[in-house]
Protein backbone atom coordinates (compact mmCIF):
# COMPACT_ATOMS: atom_id res chain seq x y z
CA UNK A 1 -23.51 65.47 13.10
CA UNK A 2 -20.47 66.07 14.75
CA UNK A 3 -16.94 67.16 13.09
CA UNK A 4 -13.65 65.62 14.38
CA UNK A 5 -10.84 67.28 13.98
CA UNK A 6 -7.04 65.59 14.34
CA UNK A 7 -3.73 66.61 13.42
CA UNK A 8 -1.86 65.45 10.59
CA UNK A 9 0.12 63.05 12.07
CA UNK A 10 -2.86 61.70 13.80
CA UNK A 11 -4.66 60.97 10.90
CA UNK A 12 -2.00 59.57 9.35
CA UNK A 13 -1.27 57.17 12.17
CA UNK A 14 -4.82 56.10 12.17
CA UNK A 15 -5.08 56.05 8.34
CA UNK A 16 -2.17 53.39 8.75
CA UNK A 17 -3.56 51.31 10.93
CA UNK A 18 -6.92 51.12 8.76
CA UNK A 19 -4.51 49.84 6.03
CA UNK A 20 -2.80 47.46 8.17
CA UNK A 21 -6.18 45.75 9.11
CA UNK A 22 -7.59 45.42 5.93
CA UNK A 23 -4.16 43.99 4.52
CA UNK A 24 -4.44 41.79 7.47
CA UNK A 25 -7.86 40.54 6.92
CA UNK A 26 -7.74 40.31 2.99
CA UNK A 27 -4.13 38.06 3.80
CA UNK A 28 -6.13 35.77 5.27
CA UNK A 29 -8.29 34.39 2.38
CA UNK A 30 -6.07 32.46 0.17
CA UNK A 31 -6.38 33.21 -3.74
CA UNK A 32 -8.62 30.76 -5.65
CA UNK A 33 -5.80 30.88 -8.98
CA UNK A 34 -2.07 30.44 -8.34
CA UNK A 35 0.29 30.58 -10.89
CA UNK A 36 2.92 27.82 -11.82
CA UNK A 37 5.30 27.93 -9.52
CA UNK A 38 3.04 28.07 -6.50
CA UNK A 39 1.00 25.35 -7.75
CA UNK A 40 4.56 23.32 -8.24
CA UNK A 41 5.45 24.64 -5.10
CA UNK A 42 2.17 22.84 -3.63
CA UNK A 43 2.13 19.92 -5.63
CA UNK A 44 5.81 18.43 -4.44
CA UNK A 45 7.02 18.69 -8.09
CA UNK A 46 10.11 21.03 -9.65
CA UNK A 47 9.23 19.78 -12.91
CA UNK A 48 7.12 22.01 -15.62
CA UNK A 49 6.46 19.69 -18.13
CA UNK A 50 4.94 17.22 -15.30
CA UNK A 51 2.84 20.06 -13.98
CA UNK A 52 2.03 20.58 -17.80
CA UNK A 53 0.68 16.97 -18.30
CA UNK A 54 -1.09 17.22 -15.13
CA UNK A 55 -2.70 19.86 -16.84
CA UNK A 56 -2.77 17.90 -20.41
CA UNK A 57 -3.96 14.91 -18.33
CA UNK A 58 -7.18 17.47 -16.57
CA UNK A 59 -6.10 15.97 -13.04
CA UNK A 60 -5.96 19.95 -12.67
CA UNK A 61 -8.07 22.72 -13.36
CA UNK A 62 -6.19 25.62 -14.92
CA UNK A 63 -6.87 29.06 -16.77
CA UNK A 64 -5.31 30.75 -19.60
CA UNK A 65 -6.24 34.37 -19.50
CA UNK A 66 -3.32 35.16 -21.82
CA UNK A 67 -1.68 33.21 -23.89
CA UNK A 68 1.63 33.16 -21.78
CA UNK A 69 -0.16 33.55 -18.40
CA UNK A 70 -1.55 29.97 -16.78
CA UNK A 71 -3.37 29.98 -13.34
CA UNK A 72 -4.21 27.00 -11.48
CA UNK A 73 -7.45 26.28 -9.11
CA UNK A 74 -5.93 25.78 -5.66
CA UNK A 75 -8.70 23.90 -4.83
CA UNK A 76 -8.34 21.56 -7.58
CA UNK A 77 -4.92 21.05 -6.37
CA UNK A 78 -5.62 20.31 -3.02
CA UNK A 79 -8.03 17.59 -4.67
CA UNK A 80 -5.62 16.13 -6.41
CA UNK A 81 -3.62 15.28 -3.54
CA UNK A 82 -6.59 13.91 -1.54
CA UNK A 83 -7.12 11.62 -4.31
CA UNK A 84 -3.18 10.25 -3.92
CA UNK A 85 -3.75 9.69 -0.33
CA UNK A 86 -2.88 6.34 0.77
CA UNK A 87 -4.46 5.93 4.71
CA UNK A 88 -2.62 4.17 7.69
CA UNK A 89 -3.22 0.74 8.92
């Protein structure tokens, strides 16, 4: 086994650059829940009460993990506007 040894700011520098890849890679995946104003954000709409009777409606999956706190399925969103597409001549 061998022991490295670096100085301070060394290991800090590396330490940061560990951190900066890993944020970099975990970026990359988007989240599978988004709250409201992403999934309005997505959707087109400024509206809650239509993203509401989306939800009423199930055109879109959602979660309630509190009562105050709804998350969306981006996927489910995505689907939804698949489903409106209208294609070209």
């Amino acid at each position: 086994m061998e022991v490295v040894c670096l100085q301070e700011e060394a290991f800090y520098a590396l330490f940061d650059k560990v951190v900066e890849h890993v944020e970099s890679k975990r970026n990359n995946v988007p989240a599978k829940w988004i709250d409201s104003e992403e999934a309005m954000f997505h959707l087109k709409i400024k509206s809650t009460t239509t993203l509401q009777k989306l939800r009423d409606d199930g055109k879109v999956r959602f979660s309630q993990p509190q009562k105050k706190i709804i998350l969306y399925d981006r996927d489910s969103i995505n689907e939804y506007i698949e489903k409106h597409a209208r294609e070209t001549f």
